[in-house]
PDB file of N, CA and C in Angstrom:
ATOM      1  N   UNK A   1       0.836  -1.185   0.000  1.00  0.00           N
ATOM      2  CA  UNK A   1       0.000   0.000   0.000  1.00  0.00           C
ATOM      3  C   UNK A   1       0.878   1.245   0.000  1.00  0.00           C
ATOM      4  N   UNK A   2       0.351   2.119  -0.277  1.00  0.00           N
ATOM      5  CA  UNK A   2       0.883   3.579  -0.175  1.00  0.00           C
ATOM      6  C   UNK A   2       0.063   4.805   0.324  1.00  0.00           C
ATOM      7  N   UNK A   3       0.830   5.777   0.620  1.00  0.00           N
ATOM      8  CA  UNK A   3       0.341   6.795   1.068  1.00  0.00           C
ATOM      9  C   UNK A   3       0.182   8.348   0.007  1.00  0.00           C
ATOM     10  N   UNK A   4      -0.563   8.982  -0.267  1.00  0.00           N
ATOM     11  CA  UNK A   4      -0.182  10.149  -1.053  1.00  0.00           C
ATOM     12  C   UNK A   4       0.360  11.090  -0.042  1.00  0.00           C
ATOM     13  N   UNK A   5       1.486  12.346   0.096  1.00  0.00           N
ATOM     14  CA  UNK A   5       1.335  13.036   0.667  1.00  0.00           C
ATOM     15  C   UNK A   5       1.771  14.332   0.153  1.00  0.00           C
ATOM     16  N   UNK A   6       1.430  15.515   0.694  1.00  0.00           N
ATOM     17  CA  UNK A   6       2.208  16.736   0.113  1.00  0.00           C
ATOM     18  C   UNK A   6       3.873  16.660   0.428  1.00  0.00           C
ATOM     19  N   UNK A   7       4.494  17.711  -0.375  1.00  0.00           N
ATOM     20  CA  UNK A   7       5.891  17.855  -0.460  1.00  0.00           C
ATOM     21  C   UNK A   7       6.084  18.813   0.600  1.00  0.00           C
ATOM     22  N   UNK A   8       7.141  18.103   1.590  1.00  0.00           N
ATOM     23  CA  UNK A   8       7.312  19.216   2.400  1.00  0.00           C
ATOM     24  C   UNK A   8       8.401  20.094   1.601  1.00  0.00           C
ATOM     25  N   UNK A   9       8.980  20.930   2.606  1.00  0.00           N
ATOM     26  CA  UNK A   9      10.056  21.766   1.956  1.00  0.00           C
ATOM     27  C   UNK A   9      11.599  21.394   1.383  1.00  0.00           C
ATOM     28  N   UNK A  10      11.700  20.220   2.319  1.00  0.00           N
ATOM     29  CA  UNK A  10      13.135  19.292   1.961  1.00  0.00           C
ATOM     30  C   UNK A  10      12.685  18.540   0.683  1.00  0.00           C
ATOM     31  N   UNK A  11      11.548  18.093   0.499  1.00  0.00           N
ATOM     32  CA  UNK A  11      11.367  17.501  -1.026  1.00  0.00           C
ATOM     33  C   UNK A  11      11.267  18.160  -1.776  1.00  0.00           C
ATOM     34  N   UNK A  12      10.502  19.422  -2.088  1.00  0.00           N
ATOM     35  CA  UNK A  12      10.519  20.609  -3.041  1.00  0.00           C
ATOM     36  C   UNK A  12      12.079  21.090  -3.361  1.00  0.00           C
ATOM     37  N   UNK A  13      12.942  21.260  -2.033  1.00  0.00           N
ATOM     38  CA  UNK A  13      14.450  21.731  -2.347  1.00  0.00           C
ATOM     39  C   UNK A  13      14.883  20.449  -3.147  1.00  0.00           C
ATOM     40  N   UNK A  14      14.514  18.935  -3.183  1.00  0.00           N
ATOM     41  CA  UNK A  14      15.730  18.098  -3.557  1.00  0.00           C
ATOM     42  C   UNK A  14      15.071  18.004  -4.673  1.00  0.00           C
ATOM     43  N   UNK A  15      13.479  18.421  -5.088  1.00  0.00           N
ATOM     44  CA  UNK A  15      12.778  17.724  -6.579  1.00  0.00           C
ATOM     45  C   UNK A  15      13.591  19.046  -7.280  1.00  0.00           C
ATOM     46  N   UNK A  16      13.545  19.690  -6.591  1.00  0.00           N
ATOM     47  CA  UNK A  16      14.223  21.473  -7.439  1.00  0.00           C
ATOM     48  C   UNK A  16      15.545  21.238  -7.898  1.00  0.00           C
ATOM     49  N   UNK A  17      16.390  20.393  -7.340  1.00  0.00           N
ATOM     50  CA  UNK A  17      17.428  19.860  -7.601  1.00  0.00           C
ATOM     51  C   UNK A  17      17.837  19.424  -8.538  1.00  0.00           C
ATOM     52  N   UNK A  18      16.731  18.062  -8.500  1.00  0.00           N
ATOM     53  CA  UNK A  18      16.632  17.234  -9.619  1.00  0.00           C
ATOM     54  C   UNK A  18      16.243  17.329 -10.807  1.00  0.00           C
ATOM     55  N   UNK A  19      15.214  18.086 -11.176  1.00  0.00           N
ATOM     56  CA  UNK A  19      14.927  18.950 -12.354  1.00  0.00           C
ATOM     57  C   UNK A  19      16.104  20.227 -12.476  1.00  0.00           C
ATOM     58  N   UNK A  20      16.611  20.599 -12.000  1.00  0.00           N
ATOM     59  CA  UNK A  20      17.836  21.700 -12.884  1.00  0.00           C
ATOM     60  C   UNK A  20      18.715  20.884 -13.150  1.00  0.00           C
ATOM     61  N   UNK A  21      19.342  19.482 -11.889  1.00  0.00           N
ATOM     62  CA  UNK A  21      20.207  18.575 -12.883  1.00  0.00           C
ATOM     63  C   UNK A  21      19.779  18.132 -14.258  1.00  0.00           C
ATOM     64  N   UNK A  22      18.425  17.533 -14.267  1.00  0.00           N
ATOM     65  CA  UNK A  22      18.060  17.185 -15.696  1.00  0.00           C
ATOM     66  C   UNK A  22      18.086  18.021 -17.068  1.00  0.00           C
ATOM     67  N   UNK A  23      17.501  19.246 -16.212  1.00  0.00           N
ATOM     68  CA  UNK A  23      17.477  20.222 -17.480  1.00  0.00           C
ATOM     69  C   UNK A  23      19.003  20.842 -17.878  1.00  0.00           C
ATOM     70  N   UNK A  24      20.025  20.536 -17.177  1.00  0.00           N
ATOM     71  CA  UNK A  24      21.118  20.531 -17.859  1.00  0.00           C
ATOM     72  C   UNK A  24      21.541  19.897 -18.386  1.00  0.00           C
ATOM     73  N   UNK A  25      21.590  18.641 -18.098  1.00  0.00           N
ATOM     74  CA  UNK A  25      21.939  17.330 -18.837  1.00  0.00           C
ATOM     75  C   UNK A  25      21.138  17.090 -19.800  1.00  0.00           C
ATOM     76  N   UNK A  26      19.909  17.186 -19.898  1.00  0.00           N
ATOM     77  CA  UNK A  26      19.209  17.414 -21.545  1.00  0.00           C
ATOM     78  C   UNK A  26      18.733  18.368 -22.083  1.00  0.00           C
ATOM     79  N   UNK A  27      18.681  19.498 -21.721  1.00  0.00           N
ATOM     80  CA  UNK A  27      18.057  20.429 -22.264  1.00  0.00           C
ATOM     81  C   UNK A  27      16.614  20.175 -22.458  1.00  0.00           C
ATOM     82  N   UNK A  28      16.238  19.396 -21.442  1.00  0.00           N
ATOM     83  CA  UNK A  28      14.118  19.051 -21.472  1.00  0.00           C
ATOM     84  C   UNK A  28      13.534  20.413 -21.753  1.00  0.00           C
ATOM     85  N   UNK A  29      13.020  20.536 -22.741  1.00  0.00           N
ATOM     86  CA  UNK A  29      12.195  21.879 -22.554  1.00  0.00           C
ATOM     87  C   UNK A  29      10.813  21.723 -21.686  1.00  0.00           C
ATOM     88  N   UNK A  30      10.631  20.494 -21.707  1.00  0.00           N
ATOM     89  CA  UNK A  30       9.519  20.609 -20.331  1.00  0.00           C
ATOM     90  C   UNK A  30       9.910  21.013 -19.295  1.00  0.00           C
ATOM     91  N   UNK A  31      11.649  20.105 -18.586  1.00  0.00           N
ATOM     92  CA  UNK A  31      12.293  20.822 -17.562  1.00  0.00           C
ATOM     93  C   UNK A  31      11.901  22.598 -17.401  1.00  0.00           C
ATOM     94  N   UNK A  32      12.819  22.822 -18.388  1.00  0.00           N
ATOM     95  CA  UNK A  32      12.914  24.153 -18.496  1.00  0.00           C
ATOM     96  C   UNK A  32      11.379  24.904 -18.327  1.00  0.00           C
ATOM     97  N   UNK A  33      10.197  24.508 -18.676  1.00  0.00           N
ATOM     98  CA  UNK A  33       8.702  25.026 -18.406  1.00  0.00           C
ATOM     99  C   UNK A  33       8.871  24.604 -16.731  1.00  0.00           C
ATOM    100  N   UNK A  34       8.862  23.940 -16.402  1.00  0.00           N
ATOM    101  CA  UNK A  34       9.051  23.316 -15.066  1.00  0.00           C
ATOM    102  C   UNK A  34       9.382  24.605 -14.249  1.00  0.00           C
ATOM    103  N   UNK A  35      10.875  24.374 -14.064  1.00  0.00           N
ATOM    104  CA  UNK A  35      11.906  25.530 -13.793  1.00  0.00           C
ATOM    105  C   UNK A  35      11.525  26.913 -13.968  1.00  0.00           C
ATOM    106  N   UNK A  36      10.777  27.361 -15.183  1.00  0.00           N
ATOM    107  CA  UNK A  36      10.354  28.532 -15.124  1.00  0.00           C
ATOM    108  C   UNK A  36       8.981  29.689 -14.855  1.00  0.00           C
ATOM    109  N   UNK A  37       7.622  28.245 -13.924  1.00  0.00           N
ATOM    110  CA  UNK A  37       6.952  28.296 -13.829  1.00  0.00           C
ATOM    111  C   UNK A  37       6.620  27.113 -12.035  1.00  0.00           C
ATOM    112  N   UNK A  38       8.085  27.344 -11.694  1.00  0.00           N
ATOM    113  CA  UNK A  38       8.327  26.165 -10.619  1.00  0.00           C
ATOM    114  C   UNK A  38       7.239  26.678  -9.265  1.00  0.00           C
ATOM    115  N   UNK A  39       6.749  28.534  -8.856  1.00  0.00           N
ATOM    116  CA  UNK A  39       5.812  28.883  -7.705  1.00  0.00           C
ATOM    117  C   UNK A  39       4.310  27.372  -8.267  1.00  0.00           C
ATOM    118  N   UNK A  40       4.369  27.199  -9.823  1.00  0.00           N
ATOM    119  CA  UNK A  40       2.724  27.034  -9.393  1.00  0.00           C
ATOM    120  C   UNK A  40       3.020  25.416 -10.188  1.00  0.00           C
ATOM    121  N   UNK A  41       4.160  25.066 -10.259  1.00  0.00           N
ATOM    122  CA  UNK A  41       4.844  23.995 -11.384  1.00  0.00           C
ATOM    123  C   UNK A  41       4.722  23.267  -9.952  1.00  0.00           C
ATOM    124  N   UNK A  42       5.167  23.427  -8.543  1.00  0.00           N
ATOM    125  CA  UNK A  42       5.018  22.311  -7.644  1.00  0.00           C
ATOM    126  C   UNK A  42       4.140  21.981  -7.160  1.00  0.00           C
ATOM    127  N   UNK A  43       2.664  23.086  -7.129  1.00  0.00           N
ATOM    128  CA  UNK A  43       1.451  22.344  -6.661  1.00  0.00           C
ATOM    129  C   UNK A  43       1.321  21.117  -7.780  1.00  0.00           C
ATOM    130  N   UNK A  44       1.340  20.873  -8.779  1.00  0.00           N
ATOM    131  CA  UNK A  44       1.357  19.465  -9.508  1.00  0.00           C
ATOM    132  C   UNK A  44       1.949  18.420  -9.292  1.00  0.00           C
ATOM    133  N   UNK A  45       2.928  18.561  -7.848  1.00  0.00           N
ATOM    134  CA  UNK A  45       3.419  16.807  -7.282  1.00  0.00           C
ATOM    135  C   UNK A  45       3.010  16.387  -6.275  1.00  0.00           C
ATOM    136  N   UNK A  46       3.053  15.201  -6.234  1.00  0.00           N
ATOM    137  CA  UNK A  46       2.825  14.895  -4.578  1.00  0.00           C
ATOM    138  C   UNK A  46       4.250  13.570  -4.689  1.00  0.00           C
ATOM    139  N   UNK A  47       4.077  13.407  -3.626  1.00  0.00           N
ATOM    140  CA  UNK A  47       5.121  12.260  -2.878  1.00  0.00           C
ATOM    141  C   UNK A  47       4.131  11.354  -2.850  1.00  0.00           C
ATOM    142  N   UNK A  48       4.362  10.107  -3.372  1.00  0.00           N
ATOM    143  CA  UNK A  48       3.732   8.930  -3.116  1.00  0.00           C
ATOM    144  C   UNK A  48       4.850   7.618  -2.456  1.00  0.00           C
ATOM    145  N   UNK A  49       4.070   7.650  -0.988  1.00  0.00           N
ATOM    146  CA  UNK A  49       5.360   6.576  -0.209  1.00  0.00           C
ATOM    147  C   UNK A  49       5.037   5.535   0.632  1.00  0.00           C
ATOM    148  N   UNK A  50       4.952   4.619   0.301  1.00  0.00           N
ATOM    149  CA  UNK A  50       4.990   3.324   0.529  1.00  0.00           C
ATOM    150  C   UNK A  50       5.070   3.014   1.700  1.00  0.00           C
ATOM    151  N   UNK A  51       3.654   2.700   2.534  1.00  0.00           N
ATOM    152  CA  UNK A  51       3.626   2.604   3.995  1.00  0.00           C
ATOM    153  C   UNK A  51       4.648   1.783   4.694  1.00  0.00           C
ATOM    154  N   UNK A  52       5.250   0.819   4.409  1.00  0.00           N
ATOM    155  CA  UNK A  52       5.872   0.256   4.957  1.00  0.00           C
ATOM    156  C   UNK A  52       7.636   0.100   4.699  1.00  0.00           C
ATOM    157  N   UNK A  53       7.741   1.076   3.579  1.00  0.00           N
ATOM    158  CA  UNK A  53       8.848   1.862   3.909  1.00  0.00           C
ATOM    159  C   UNK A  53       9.003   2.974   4.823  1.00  0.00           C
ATOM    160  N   UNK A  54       7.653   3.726   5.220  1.00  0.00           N
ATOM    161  CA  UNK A  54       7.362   4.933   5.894  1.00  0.00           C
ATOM    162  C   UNK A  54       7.766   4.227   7.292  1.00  0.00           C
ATOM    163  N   UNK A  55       7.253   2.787   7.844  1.00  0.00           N
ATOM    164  CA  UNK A  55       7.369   2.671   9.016  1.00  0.00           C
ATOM    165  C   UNK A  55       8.980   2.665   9.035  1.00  0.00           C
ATOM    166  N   UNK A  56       9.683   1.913   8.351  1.00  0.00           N
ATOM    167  CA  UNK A  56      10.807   1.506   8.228  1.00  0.00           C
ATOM    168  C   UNK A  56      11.745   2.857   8.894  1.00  0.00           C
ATOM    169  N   UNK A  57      11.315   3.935   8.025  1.00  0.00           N
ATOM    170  CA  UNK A  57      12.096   5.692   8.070  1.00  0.00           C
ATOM    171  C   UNK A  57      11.816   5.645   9.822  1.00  0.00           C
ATOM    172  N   UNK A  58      10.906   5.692  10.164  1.00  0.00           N
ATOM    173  CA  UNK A  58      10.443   5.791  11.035  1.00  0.00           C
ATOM    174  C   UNK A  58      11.120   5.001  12.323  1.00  0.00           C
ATOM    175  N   UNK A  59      10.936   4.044  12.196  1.00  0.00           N
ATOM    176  CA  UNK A  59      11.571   2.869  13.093  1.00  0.00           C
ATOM    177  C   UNK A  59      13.290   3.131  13.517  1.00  0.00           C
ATOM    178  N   UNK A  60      14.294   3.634  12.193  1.00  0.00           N
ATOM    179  CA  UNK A  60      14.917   4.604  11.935  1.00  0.00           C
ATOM    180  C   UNK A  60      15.568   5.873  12.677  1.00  0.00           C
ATOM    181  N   UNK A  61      14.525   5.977  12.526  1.00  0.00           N
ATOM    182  CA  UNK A  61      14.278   7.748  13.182  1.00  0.00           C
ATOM    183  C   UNK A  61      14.634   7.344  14.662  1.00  0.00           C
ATOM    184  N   UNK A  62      13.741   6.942  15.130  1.00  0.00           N
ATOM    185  CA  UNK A  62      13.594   6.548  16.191  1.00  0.00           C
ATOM    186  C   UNK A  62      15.004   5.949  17.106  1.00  0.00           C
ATOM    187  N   UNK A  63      15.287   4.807  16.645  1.00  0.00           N
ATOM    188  CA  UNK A  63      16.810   4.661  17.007  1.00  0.00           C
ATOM    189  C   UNK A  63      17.630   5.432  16.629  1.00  0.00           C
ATOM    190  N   UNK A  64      17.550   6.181  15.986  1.00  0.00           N
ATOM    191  CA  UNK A  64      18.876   7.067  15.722  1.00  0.00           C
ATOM    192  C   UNK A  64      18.623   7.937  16.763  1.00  0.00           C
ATOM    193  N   UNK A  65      17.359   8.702  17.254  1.00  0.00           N
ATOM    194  CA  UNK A  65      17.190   9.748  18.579  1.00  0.00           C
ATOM    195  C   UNK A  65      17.839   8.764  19.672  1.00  0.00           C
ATOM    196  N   UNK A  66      17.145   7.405  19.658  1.00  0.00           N
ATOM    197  CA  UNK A  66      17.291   6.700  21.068  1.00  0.00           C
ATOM    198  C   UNK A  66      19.036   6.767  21.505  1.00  0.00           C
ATOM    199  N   UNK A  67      19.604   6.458  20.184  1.00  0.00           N
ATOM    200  CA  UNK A  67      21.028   6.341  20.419  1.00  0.00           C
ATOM    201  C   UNK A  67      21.519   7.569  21.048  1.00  0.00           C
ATOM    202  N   UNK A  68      21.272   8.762  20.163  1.00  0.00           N
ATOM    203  CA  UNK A  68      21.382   9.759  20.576  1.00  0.00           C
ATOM    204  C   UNK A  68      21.304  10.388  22.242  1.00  0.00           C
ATOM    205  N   UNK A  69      20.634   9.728  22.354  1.00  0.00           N
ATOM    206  CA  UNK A  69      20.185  10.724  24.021  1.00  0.00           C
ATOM    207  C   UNK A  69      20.544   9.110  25.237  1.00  0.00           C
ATOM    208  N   UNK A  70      21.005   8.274  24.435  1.00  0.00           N
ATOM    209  CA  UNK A  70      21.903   6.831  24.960  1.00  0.00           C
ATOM    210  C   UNK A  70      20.668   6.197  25.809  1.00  0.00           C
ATOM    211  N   UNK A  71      19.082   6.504  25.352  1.00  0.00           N
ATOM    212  CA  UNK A  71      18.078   5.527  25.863  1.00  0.00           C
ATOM    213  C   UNK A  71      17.718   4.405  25.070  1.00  0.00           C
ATOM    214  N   UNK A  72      17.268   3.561  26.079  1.00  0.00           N
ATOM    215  CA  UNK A  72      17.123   2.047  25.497  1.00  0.00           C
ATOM    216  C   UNK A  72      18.089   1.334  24.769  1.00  0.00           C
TER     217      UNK A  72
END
């Protein structure tokens, strides 16, 4: 199963990324519409993520704080 969700701001910075890498490396002129229309070009994505990779991030997350603060 999956989840739809909006793009937070760290995905908008890395999809922004990824489309100017592309549009250099090919010259996409869609890129480039993309890129030059990107305020109203990102309401058209969403993140679609896979619940049980989500727990996974999560599970993750979690031990990496626990380690952090040396609980459990």
């Amino acid at each position: 199963m999956v989840e739809l969700e909006n793009l937070d701001e760290n995905d908008q910075n890395n999809l922004l990324e990824l489309i100017k890498n592309h549009h250099k490396l090919t010259d996409s002129t869609i890129a480039s519409e993309i890129l030059n229309t990107w305020p109203n070009s990102i309401k058209n994505f969403i993140k679609v993520m896979p619940t049980d990779f989500k727990k996974a991030l999560e599970m993750m997350s979690n031990k990496k704080l626990k380690n952090l603060f040396n609980y459990g």
